[in-house]
PDB file of N, CA and C in Angstrom:
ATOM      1  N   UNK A   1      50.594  76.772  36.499  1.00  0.00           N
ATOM      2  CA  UNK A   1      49.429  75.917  36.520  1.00  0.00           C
ATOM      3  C   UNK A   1      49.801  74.582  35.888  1.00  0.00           C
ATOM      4  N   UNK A   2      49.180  73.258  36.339  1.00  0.00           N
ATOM      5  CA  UNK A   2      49.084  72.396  35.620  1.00  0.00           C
ATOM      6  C   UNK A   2      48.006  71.287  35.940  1.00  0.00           C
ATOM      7  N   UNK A   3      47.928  70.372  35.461  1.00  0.00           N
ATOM      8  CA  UNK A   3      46.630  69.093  35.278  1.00  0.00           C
ATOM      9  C   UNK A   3      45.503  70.327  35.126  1.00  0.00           C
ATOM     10  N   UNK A   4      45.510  71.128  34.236  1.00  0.00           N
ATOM     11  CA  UNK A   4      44.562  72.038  33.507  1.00  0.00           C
ATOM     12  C   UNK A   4      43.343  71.282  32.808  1.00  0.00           C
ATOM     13  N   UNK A   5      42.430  71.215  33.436  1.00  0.00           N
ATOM     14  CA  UNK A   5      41.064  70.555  32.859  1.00  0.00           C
ATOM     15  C   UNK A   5      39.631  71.334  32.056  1.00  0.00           C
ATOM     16  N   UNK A   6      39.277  71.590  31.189  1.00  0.00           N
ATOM     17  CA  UNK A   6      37.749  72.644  31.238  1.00  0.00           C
ATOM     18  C   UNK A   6      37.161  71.943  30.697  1.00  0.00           C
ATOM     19  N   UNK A   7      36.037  72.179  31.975  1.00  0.00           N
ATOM     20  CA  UNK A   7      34.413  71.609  32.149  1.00  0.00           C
ATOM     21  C   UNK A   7      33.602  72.216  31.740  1.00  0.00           C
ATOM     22  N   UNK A   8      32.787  71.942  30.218  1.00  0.00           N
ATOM     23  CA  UNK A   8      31.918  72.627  29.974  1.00  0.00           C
ATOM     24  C   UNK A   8      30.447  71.561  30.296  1.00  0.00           C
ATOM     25  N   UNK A   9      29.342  72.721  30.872  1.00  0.00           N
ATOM     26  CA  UNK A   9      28.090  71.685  31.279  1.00  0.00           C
ATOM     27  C   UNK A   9      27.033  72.334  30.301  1.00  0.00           C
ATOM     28  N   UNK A  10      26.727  71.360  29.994  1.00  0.00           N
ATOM     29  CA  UNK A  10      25.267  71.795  29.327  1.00  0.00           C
ATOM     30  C   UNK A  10      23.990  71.628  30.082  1.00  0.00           C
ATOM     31  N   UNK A  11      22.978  72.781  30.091  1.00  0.00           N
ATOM     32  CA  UNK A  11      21.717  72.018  31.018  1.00  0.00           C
ATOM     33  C   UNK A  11      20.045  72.989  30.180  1.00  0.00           C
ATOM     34  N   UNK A  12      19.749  71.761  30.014  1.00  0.00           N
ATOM     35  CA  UNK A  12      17.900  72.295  29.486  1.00  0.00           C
ATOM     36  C   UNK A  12      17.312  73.054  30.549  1.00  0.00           C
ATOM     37  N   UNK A  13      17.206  74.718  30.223  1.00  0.00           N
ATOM     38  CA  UNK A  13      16.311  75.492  31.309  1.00  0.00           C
ATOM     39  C   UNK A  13      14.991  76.530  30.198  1.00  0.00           C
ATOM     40  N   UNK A  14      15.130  77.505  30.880  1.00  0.00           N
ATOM     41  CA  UNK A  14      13.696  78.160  30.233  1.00  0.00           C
ATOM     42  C   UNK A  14      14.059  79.587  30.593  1.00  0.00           C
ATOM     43  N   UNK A  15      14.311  80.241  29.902  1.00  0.00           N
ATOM     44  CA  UNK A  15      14.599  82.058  29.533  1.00  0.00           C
ATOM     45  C   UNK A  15      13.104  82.809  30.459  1.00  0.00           C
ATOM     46  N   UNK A  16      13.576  83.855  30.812  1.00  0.00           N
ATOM     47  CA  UNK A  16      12.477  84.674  30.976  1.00  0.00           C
ATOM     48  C   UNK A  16      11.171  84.324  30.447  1.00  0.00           C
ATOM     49  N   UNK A  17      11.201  84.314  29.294  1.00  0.00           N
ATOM     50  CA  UNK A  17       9.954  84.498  28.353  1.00  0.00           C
ATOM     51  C   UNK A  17       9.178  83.298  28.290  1.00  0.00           C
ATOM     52  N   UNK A  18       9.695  82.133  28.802  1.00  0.00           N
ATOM     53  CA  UNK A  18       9.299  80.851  28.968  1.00  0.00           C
ATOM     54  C   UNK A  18       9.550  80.088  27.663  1.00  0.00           C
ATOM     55  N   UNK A  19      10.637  80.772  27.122  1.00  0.00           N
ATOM     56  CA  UNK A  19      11.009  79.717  26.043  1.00  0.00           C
ATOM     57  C   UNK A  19      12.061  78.877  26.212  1.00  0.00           C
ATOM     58  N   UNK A  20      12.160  77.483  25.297  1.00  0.00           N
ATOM     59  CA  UNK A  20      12.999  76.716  25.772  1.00  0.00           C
ATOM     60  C   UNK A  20      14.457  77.252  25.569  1.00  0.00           C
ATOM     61  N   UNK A  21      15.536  77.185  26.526  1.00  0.00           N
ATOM     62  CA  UNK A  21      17.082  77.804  26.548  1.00  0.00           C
ATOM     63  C   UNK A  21      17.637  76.680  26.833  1.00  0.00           C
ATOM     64  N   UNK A  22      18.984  76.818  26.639  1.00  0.00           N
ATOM     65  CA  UNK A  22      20.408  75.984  27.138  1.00  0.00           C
ATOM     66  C   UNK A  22      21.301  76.934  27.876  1.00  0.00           C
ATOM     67  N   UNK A  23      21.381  76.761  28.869  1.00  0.00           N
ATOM     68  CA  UNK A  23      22.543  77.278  29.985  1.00  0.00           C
ATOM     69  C   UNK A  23      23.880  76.641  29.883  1.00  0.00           C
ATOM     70  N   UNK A  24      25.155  77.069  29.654  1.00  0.00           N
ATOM     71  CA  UNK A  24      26.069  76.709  29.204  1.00  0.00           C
ATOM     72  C   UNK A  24      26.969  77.357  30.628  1.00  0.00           C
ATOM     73  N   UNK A  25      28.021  75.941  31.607  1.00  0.00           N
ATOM     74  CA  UNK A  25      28.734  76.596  32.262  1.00  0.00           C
ATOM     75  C   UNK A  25      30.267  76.316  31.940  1.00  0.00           C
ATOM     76  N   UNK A  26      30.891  77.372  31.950  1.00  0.00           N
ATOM     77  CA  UNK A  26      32.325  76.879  31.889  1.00  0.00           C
ATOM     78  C   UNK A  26      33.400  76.791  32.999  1.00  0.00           C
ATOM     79  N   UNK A  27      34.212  76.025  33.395  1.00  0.00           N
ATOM     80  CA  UNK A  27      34.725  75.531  34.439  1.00  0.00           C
ATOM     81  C   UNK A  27      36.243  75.306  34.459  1.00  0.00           C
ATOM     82  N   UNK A  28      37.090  75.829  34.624  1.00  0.00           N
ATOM     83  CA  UNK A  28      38.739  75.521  34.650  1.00  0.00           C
ATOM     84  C   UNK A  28      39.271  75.151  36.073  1.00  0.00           C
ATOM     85  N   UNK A  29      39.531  73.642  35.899  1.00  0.00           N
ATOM     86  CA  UNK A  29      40.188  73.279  37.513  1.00  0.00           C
ATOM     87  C   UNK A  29      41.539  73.399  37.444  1.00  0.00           C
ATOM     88  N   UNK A  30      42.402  73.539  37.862  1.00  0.00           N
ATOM     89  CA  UNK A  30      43.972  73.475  37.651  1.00  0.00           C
ATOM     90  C   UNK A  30      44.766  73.426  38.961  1.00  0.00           C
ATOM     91  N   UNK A  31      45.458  73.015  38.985  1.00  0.00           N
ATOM     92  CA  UNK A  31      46.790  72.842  40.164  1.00  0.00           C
ATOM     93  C   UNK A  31      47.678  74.187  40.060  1.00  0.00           C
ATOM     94  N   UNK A  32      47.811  74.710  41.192  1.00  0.00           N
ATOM     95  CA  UNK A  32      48.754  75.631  41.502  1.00  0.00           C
ATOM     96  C   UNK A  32      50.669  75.109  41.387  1.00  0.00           C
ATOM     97  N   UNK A  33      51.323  75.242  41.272  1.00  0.00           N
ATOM     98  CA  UNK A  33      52.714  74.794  41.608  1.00  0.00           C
ATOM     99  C   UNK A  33      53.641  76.595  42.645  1.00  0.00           C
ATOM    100  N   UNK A  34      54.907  75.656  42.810  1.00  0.00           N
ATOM    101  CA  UNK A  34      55.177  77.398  43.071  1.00  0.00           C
ATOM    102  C   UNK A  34      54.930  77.263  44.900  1.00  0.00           C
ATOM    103  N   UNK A  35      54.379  76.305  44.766  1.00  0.00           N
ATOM    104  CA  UNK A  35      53.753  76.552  46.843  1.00  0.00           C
ATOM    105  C   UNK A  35      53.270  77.936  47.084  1.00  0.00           C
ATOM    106  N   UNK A  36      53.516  78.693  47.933  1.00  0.00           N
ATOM    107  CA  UNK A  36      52.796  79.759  48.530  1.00  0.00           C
ATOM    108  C   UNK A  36      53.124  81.107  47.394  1.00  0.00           C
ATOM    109  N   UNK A  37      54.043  81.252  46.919  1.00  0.00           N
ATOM    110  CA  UNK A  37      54.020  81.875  45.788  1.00  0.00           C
ATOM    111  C   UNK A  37      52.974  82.193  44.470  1.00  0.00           C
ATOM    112  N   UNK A  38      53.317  80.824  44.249  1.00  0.00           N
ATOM    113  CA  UNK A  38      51.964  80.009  43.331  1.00  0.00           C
ATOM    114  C   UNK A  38      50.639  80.371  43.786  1.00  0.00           C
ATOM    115  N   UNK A  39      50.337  80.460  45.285  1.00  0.00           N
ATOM    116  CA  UNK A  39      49.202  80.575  45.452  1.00  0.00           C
ATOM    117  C   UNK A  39      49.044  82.417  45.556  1.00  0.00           C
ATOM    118  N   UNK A  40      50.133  82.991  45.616  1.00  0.00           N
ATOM    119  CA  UNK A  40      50.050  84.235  45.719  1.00  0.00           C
ATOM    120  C   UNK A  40      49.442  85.213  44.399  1.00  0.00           C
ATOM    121  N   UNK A  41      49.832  84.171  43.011  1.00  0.00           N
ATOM    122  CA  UNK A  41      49.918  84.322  42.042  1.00  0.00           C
ATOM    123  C   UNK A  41      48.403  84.215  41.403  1.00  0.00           C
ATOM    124  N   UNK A  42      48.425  83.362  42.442  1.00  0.00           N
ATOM    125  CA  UNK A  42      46.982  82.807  41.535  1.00  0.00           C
ATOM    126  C   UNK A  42      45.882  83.939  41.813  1.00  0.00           C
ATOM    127  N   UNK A  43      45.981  84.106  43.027  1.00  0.00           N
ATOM    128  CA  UNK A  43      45.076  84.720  43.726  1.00  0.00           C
ATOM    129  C   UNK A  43      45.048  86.605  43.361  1.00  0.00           C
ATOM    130  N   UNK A  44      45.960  86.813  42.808  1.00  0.00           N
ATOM    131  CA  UNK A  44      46.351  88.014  42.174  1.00  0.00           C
ATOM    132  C   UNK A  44      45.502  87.832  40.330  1.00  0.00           C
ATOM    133  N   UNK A  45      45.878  86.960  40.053  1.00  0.00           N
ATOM    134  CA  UNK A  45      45.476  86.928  38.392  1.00  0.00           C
ATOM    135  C   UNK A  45      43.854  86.136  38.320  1.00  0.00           C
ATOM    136  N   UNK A  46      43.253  85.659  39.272  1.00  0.00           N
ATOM    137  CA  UNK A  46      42.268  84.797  39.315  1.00  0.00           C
ATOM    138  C   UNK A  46      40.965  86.002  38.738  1.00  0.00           C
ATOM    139  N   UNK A  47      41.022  87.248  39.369  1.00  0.00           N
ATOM    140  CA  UNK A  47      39.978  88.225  38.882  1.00  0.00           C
ATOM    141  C   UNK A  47      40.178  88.549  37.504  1.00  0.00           C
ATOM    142  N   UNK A  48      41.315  89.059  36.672  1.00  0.00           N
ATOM    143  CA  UNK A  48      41.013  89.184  35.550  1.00  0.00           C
ATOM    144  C   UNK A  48      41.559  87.963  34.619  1.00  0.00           C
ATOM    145  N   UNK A  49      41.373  86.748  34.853  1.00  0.00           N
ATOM    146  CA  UNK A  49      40.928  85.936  34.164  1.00  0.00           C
ATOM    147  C   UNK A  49      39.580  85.560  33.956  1.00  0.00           C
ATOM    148  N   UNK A  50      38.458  86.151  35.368  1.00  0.00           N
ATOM    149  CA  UNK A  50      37.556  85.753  35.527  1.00  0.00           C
ATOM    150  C   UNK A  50      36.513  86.748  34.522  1.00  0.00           C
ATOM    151  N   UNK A  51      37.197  87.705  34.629  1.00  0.00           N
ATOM    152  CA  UNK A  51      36.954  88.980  33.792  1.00  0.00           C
ATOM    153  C   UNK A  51      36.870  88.940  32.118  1.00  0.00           C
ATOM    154  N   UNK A  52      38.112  88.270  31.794  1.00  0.00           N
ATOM    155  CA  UNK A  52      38.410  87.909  30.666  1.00  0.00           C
ATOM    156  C   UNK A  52      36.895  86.937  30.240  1.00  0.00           C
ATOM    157  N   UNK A  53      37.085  86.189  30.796  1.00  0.00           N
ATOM    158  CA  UNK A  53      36.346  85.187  30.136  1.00  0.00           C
ATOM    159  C   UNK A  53      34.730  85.302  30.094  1.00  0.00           C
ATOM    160  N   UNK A  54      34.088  86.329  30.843  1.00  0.00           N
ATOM    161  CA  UNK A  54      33.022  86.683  31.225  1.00  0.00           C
ATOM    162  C   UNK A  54      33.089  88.129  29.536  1.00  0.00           C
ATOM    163  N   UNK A  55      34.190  88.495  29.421  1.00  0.00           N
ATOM    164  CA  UNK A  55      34.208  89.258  27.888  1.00  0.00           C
ATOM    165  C   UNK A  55      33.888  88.161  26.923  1.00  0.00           C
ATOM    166  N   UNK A  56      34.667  87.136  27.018  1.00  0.00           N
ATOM    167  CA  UNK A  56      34.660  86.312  25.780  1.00  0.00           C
ATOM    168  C   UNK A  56      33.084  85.153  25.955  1.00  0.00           C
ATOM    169  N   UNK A  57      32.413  84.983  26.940  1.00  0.00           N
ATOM    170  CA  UNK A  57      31.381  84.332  26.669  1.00  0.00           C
ATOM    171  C   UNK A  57      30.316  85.850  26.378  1.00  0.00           C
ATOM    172  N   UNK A  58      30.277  87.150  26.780  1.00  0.00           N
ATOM    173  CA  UNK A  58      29.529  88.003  26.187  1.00  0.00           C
ATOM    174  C   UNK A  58      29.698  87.867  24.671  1.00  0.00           C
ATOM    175  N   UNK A  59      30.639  87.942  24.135  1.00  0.00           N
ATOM    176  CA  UNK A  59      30.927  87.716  22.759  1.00  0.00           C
ATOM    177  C   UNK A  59      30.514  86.555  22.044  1.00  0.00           C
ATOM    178  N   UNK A  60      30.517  85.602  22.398  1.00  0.00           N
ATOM    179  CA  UNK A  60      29.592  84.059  22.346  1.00  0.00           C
ATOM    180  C   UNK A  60      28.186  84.257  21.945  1.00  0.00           C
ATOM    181  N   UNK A  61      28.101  85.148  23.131  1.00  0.00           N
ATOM    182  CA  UNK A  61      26.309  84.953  23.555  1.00  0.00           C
ATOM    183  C   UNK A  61      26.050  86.061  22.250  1.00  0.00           C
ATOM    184  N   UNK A  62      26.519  86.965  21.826  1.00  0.00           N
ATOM    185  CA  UNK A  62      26.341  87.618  20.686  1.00  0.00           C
ATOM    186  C   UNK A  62      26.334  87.263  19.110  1.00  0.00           C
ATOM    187  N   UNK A  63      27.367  86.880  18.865  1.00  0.00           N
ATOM    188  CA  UNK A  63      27.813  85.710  18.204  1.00  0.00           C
ATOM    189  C   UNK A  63      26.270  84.899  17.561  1.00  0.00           C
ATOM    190  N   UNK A  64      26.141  84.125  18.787  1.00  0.00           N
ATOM    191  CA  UNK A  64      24.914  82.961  18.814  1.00  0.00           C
ATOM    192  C   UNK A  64      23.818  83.841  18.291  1.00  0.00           C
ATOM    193  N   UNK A  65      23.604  85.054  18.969  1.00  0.00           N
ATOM    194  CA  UNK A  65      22.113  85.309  18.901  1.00  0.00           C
ATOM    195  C   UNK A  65      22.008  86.186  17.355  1.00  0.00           C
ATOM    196  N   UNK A  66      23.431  86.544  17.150  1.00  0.00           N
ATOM    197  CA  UNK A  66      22.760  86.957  15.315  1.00  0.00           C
ATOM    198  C   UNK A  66      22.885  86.278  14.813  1.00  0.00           C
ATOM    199  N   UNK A  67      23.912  84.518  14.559  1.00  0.00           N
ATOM    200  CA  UNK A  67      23.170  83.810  13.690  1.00  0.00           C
ATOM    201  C   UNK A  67      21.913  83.030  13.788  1.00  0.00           C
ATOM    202  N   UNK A  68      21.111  83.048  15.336  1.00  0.00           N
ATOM    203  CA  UNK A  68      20.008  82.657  15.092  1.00  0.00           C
ATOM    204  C   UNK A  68      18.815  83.552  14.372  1.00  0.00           C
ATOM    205  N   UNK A  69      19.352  85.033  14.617  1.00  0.00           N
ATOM    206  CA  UNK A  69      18.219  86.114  13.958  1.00  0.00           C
ATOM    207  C   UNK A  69      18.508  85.524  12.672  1.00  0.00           C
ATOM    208  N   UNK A  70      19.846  85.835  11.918  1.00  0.00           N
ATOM    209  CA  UNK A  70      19.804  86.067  10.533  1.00  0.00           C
ATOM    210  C   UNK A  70      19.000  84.343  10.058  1.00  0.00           C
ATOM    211  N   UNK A  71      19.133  83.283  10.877  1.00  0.00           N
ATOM    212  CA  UNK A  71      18.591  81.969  10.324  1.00  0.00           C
ATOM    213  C   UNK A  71      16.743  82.482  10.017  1.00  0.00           C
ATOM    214  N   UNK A  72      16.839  82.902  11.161  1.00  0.00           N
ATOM    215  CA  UNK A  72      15.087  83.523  11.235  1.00  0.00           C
ATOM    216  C   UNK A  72      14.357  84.532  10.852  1.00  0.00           C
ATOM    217  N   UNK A  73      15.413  85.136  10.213  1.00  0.00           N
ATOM    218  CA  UNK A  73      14.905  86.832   9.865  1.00  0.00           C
ATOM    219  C   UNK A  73      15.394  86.762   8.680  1.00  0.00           C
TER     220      UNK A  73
END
């Protein structure tokens, strides 16, 4: 991989409950090298990176929500 970029977006929405939320997206653009290889590669590791990182924003979102309890509780 290279010219490795991450796009994080922030956007004002509204939770179930109709309270105010922030939706947070994360975004990795990158260049393949390698030519068809490269793309063989990618396309092999692209799911559990996608995987990975869908662990590590669960962990985020956990994270966040007990220090907002313990701020509030």
């Amino acid at each position: 991989m290279k010219d490795v970029t991450s796009v994080f977006e922030f956007e004002s929405t509204r939770n179930a409950d109709g309270r105010e939320a922030t939706r947070m997206t994360y975004r990795v653009e990158y260049v393949i090298g390698l030519g068809p290889a490269g793309l063989l590669l990618d396309r092999i590791q692209r799911p559990g990176m996608r995987a990975n990182m869908r662990t590590s924003m669960a962990g985020l979102n956990t994270l966040i929500r007990s220090e907002t309890a313990g701020a509030h509780g």
